[in-house]
PDB file of N, CA and C in Angstrom:
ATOM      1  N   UNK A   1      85.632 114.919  76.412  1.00  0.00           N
ATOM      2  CA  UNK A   1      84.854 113.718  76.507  1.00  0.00           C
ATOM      3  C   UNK A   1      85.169 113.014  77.826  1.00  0.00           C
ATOM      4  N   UNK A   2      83.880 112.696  78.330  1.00  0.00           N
ATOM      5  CA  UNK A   2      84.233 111.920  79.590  1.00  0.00           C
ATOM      6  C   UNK A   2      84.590 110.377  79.737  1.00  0.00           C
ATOM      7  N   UNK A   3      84.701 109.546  80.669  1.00  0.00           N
ATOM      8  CA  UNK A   3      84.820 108.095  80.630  1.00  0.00           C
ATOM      9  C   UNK A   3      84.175 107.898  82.027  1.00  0.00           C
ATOM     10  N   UNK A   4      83.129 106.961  81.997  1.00  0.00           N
ATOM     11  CA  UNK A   4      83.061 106.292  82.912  1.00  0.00           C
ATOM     12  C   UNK A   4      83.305 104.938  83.330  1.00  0.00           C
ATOM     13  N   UNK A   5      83.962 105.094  84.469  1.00  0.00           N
ATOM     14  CA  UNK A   5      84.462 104.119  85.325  1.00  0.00           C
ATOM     15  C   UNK A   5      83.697 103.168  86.089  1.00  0.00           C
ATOM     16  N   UNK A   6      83.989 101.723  86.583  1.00  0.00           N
ATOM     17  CA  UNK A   6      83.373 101.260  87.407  1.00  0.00           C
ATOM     18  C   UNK A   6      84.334 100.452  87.949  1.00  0.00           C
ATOM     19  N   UNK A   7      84.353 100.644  89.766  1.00  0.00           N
ATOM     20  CA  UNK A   7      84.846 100.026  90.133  1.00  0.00           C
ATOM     21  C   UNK A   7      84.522 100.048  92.044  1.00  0.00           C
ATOM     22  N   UNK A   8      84.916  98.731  92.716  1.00  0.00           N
ATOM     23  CA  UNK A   8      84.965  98.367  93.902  1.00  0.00           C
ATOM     24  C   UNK A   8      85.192  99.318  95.013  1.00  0.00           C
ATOM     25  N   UNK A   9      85.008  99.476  95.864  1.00  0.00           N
ATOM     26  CA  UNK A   9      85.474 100.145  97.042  1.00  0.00           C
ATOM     27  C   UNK A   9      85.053  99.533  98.181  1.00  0.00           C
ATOM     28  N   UNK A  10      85.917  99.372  99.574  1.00  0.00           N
ATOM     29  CA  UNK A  10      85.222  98.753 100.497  1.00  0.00           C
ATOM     30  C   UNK A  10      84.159  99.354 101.058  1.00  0.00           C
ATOM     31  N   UNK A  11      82.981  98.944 102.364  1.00  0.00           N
ATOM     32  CA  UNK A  11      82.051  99.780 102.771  1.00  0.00           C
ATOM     33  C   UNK A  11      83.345 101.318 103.299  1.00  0.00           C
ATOM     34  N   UNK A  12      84.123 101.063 103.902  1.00  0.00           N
ATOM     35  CA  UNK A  12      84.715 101.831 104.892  1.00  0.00           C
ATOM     36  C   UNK A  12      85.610 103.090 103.800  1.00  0.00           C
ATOM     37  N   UNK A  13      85.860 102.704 102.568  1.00  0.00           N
ATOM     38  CA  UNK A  13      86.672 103.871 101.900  1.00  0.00           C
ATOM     39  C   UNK A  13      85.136 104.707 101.497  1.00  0.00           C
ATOM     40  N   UNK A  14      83.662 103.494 100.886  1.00  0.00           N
ATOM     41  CA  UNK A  14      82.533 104.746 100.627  1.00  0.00           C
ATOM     42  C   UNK A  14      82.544 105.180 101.365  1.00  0.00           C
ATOM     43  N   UNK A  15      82.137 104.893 102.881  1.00  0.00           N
ATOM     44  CA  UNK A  15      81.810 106.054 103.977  1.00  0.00           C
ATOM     45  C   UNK A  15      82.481 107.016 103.958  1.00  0.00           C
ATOM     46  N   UNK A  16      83.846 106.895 103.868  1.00  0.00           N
ATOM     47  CA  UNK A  16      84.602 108.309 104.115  1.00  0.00           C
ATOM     48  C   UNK A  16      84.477 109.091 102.769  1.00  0.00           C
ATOM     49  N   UNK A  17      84.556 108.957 101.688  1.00  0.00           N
ATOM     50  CA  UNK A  17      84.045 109.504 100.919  1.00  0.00           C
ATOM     51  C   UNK A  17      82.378 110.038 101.060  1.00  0.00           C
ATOM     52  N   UNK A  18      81.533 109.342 101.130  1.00  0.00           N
ATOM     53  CA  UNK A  18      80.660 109.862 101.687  1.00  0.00           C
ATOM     54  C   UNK A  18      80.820 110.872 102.428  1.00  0.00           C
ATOM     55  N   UNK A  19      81.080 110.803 103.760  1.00  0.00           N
ATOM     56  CA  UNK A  19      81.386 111.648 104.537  1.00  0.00           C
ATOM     57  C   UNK A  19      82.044 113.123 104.282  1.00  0.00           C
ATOM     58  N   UNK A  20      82.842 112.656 103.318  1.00  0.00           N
ATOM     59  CA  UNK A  20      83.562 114.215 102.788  1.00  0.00           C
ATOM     60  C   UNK A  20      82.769 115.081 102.227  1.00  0.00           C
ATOM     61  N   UNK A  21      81.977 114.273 101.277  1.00  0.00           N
ATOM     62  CA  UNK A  21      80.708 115.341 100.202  1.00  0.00           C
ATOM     63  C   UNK A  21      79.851 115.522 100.715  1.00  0.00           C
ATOM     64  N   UNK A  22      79.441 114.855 102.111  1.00  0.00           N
ATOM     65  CA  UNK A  22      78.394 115.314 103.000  1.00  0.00           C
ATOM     66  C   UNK A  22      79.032 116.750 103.427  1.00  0.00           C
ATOM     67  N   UNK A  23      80.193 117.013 104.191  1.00  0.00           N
ATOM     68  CA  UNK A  23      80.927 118.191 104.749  1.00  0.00           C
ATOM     69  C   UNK A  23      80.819 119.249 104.113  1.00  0.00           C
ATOM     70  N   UNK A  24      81.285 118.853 102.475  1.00  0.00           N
ATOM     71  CA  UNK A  24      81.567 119.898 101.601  1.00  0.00           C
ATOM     72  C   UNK A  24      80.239 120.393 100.928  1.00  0.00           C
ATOM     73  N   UNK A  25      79.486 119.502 101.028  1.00  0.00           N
ATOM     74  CA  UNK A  25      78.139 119.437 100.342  1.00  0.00           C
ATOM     75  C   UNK A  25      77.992 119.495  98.578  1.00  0.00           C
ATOM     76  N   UNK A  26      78.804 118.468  97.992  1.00  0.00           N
ATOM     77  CA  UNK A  26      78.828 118.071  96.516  1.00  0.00           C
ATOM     78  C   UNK A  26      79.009 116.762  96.594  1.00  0.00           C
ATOM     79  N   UNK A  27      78.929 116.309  95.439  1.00  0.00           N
ATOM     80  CA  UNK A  27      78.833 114.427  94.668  1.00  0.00           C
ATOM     81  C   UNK A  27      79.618 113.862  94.983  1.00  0.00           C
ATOM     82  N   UNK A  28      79.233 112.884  95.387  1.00  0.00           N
ATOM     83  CA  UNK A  28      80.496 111.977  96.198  1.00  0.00           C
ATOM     84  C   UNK A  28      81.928 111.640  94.738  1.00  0.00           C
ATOM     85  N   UNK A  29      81.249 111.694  93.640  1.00  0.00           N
ATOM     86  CA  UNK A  29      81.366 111.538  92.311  1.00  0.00           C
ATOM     87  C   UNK A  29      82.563 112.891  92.408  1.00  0.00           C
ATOM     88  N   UNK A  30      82.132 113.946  92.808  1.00  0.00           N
ATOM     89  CA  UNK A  30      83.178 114.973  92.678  1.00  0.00           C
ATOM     90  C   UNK A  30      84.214 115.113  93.675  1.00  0.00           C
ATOM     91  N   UNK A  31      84.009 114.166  94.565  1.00  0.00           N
ATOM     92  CA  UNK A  31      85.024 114.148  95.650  1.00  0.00           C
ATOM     93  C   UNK A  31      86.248 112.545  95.527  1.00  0.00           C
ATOM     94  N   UNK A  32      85.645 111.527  94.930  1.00  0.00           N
ATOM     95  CA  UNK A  32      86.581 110.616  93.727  1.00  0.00           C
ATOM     96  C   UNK A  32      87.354 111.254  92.606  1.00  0.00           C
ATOM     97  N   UNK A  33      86.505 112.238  91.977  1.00  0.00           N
ATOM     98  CA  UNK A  33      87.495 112.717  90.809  1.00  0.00           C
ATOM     99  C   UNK A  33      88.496 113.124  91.447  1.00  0.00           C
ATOM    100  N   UNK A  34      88.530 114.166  92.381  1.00  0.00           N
ATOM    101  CA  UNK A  34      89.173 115.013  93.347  1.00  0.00           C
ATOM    102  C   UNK A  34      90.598 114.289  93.473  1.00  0.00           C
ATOM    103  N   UNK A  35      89.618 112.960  94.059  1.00  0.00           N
ATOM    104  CA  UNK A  35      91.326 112.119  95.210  1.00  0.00           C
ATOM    105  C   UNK A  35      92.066 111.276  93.713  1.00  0.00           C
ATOM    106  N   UNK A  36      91.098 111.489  92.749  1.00  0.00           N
ATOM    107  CA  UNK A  36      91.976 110.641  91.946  1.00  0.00           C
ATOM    108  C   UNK A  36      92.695 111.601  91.022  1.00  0.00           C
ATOM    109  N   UNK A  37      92.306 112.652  91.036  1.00  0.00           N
ATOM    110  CA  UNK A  37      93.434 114.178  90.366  1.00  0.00           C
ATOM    111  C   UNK A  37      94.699 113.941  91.045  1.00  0.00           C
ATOM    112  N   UNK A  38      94.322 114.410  92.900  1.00  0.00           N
ATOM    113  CA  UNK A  38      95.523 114.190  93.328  1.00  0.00           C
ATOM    114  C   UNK A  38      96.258 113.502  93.366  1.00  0.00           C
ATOM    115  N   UNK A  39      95.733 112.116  93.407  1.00  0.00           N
ATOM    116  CA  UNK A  39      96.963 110.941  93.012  1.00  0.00           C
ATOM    117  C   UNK A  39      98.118 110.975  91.521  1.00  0.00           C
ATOM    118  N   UNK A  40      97.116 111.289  90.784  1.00  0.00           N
ATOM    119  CA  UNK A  40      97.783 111.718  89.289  1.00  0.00           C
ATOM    120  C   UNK A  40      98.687 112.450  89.586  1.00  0.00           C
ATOM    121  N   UNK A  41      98.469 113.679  90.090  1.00  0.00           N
ATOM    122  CA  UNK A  41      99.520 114.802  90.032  1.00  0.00           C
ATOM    123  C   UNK A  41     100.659 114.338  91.404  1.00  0.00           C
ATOM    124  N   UNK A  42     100.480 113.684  92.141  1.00  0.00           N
ATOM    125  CA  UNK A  42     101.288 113.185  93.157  1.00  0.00           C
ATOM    126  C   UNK A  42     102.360 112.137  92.278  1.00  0.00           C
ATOM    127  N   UNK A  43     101.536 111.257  90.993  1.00  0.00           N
ATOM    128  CA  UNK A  43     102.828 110.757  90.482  1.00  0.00           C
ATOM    129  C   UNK A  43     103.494 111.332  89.354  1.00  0.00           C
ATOM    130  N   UNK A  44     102.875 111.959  88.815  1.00  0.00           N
ATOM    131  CA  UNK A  44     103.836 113.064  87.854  1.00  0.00           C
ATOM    132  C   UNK A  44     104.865 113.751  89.177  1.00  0.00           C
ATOM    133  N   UNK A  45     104.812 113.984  90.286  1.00  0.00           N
ATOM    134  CA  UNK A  45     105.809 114.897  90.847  1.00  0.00           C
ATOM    135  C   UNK A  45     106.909 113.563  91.189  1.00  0.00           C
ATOM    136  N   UNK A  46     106.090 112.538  91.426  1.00  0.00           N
ATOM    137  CA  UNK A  46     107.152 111.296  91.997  1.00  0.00           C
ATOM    138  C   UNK A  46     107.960 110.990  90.594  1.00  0.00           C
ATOM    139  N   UNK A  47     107.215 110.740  89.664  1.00  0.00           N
ATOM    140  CA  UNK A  47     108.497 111.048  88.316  1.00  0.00           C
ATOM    141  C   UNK A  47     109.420 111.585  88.200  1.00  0.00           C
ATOM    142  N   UNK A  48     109.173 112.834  88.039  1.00  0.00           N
ATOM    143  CA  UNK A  48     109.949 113.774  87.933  1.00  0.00           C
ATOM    144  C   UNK A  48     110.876 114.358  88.902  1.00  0.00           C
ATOM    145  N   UNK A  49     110.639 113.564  90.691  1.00  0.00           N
ATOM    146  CA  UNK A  49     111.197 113.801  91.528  1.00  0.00           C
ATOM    147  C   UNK A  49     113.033 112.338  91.121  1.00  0.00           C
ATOM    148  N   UNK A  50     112.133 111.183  90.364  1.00  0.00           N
ATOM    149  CA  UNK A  50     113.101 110.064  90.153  1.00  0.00           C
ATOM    150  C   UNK A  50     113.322 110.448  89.321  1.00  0.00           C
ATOM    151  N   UNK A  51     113.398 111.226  88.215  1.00  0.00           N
ATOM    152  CA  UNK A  51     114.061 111.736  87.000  1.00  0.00           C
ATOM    153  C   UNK A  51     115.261 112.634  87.770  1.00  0.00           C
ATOM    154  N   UNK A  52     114.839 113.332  88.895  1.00  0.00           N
ATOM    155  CA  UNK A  52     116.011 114.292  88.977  1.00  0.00           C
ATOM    156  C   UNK A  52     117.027 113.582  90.131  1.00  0.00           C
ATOM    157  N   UNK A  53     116.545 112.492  90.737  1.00  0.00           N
ATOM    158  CA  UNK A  53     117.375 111.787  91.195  1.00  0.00           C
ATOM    159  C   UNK A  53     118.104 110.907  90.739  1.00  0.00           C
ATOM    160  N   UNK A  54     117.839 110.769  89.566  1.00  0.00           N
ATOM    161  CA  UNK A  54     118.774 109.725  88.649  1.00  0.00           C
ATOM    162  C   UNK A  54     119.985 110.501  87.773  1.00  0.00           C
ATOM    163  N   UNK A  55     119.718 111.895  87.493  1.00  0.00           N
ATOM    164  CA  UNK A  55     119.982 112.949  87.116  1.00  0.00           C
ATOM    165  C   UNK A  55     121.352 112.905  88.478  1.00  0.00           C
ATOM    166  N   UNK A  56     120.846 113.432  89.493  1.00  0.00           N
ATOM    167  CA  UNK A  56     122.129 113.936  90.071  1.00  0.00           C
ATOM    168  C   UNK A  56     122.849 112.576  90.448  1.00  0.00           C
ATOM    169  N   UNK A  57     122.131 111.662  90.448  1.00  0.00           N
ATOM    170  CA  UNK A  57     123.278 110.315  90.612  1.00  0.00           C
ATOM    171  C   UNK A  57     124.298 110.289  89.311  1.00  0.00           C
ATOM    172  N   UNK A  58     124.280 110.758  88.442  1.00  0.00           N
ATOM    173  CA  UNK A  58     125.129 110.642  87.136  1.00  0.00           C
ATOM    174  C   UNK A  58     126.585 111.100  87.484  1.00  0.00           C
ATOM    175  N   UNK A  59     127.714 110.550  87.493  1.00  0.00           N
ATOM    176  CA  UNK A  59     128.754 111.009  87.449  1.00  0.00           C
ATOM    177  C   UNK A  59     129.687 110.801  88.852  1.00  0.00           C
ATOM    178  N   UNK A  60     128.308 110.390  90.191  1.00  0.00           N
ATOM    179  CA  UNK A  60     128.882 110.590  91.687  1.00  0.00           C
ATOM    180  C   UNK A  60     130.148 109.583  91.703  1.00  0.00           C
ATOM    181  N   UNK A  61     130.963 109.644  92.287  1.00  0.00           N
ATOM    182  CA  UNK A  61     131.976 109.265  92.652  1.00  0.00           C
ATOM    183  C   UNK A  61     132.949 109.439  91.660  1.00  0.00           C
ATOM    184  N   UNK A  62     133.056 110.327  90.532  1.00  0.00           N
ATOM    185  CA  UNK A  62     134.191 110.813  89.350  1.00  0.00           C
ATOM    186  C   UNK A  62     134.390 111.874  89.704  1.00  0.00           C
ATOM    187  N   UNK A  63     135.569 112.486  90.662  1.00  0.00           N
ATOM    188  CA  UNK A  63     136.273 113.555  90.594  1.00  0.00           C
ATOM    189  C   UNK A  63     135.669 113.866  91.880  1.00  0.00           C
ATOM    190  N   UNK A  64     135.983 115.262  92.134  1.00  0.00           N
ATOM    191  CA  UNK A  64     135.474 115.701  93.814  1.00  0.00           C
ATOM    192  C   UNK A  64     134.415 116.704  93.400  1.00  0.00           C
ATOM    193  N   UNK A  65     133.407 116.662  94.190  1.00  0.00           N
ATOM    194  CA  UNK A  65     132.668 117.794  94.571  1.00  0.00           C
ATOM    195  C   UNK A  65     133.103 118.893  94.756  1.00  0.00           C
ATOM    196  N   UNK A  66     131.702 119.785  94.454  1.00  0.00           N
ATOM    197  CA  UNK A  66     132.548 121.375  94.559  1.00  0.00           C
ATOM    198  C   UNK A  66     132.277 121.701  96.081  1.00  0.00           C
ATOM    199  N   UNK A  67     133.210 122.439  96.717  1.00  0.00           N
ATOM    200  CA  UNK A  67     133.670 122.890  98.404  1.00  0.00           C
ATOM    201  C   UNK A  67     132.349 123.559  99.077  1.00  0.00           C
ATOM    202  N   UNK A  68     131.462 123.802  97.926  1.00  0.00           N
ATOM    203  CA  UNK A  68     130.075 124.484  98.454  1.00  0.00           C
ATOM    204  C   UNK A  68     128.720 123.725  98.628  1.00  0.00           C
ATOM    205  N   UNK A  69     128.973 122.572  98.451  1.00  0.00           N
ATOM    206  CA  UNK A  69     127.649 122.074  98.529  1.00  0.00           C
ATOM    207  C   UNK A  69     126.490 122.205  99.797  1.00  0.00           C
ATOM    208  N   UNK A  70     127.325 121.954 100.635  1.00  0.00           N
ATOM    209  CA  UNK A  70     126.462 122.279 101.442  1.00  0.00           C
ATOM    210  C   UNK A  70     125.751 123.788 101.870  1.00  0.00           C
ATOM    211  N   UNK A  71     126.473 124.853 101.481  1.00  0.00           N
ATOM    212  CA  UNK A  71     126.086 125.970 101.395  1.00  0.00           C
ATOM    213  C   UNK A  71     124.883 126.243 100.373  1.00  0.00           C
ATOM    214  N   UNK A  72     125.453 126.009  99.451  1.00  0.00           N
ATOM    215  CA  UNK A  72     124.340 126.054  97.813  1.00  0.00           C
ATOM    216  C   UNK A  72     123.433 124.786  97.733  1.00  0.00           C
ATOM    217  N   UNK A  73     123.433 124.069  98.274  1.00  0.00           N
ATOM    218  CA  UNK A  73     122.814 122.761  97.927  1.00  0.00           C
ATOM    219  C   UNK A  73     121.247 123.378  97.102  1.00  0.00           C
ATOM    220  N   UNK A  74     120.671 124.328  97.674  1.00  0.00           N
ATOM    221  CA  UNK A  74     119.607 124.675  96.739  1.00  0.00           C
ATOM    222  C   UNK A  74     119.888 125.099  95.291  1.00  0.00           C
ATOM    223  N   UNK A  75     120.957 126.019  95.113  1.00  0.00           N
ATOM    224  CA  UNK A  75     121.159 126.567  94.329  1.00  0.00           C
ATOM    225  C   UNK A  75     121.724 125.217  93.035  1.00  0.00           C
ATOM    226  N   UNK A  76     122.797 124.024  93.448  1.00  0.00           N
ATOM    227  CA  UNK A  76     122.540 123.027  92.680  1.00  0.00           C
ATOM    228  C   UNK A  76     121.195 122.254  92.169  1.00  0.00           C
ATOM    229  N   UNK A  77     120.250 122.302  93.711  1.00  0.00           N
ATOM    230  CA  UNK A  77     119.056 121.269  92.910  1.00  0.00           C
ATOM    231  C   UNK A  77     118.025 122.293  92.015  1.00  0.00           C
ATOM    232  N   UNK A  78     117.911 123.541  91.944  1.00  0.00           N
ATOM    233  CA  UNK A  78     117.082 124.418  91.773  1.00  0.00           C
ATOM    234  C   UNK A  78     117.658 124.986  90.556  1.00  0.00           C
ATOM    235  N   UNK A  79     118.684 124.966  90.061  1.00  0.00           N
ATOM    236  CA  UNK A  79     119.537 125.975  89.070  1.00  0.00           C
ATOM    237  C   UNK A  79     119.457 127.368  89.312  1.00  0.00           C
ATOM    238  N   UNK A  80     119.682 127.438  90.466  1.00  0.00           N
ATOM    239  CA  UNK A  80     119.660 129.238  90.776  1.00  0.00           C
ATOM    240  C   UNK A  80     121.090 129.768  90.982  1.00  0.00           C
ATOM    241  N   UNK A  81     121.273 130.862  90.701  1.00  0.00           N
ATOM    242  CA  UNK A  81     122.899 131.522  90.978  1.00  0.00           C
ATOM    243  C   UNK A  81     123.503 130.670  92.409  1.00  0.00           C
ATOM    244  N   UNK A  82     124.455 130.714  92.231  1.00  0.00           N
ATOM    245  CA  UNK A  82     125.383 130.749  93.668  1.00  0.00           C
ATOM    246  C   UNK A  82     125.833 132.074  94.295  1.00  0.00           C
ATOM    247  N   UNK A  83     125.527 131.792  95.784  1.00  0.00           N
ATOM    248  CA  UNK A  83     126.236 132.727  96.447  1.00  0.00           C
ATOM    249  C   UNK A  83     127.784 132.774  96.534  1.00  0.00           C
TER     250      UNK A  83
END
Protein backbone atom coordinates (compact mmCIF):
# COMPACT_ATOMS: atom_id res chain seq x y z
CA UNK A 1 0.00 0.00 0.00
CA UNK A 2 1.14 3.32 -0.92
CA UNK A 3 0.99 6.83 1.00
CA UNK A 4 0.83 9.93 -0.39
CA UNK A 5 2.70 12.74 0.67
CA UNK A 6 2.49 16.43 0.40
CA UNK A 7 4.92 18.66 0.89
CA UNK A 8 7.06 22.10 0.14
CA UNK A 9 10.13 22.37 -1.81
CA UNK A 10 11.89 25.50 -2.83
CA UNK A 11 11.74 26.63 -6.70
CA UNK A 12 15.59 25.66 -6.74
CA UNK A 13 15.46 21.93 -5.01
CA UNK A 14 12.19 21.36 -7.92
CA UNK A 15 14.46 22.38 -10.62
CA UNK A 16 17.10 20.09 -9.79
CA UNK A 17 14.92 17.43 -9.37
CA UNK A 18 13.38 18.28 -12.38
CA UNK A 19 16.39 18.33 -14.04
CA UNK A 20 17.43 14.85 -12.97
CA UNK A 21 14.17 13.07 -14.48
CA UNK A 22 14.59 15.16 -17.42
CA UNK A 23 18.37 13.35 -17.82
CA UNK A 24 17.17 10.06 -16.81
CA UNK A 25 13.94 10.42 -18.53
CA UNK A 26 11.30 9.18 -15.61
CA UNK A 27 8.84 11.03 -12.91
CA UNK A 28 10.18 13.50 -11.13
CA UNK A 29 7.92 11.46 -8.52
CA UNK A 30 10.46 8.56 -9.11
CA UNK A 31 13.44 10.53 -8.67
CA UNK A 32 11.97 11.92 -4.86
CA UNK A 33 11.24 8.40 -3.96
CA UNK A 34 14.82 7.68 -5.04
CA UNK A 35 16.55 10.60 -2.81
CA UNK A 36 14.25 9.78 -0.12
CA UNK A 37 15.25 5.76 -0.15
CA UNK A 38 18.65 7.01 0.05
CA UNK A 39 18.31 9.12 2.91
CA UNK A 40 16.53 6.21 4.78
CA UNK A 41 19.17 3.82 4.15
CA UNK A 42 21.94 6.52 4.87
CA UNK A 43 20.30 6.61 8.44
CA UNK A 44 19.90 3.07 9.18
CA UNK A 45 23.83 2.91 8.35
CA UNK A 46 24.32 6.15 10.66
CA UNK A 47 22.58 3.98 13.42
CA UNK A 48 24.14 1.29 13.26
CA UNK A 49 27.43 3.06 12.55
CA UNK A 50 26.50 4.86 16.48
CA UNK A 51 25.50 1.53 17.74
CA UNK A 52 28.95 0.22 16.98
CA UNK A 53 30.55 3.20 18.26
CA UNK A 54 29.03 3.10 21.49
CA UNK A 55 29.81 -0.59 21.41
CA UNK A 56 33.55 -0.13 21.16
CA UNK A 57 33.49 2.82 23.61
CA UNK A 58 32.40 0.20 26.36
CA UNK A 59 35.08 -0.66 28.69
CA UNK A 60 37.95 2.06 27.10
CA UNK A 61 40.19 3.02 29.61
CA UNK A 62 39.85 -0.55 31.93
CA UNK A 63 42.95 -2.45 31.49
CA UNK A 64 45.35 -2.16 28.37
CA UNK A 65 44.73 -2.81 24.90
CA UNK A 66 45.81 -5.64 22.99
CA UNK A 67 49.68 -4.89 21.32
CA UNK A 68 47.91 -5.38 17.84
CA UNK A 69 45.60 -2.92 17.26
CA UNK A 70 46.91 -1.18 14.98
CA UNK A 71 47.84 -4.07 12.84
CA UNK A 72 44.26 -5.82 13.12
CA UNK A 73 42.28 -2.82 13.63
CA UNK A 74 40.01 -4.35 10.83
CA UNK A 75 39.97 -7.55 12.08
CA UNK A 76 38.58 -5.96 15.64
CA UNK A 77 35.91 -3.71 13.88
CA UNK A 78 34.87 -6.46 11.34
CA UNK A 79 35.11 -9.74 13.55
CA UNK A 80 37.42 -11.39 11.21
CA UNK A 81 40.40 -13.76 12.33
CA UNK A 82 43.61 -12.13 13.34
CA UNK A 83 46.72 -12.29 11.71
Amino acid sequence: MNTVVEFELSSEQYEQLATVARIRQIPVAEVARAAVNEWLESQVQLKQARALMRELGQGLGEGAAPGDVARNHDCYLYAQQHS
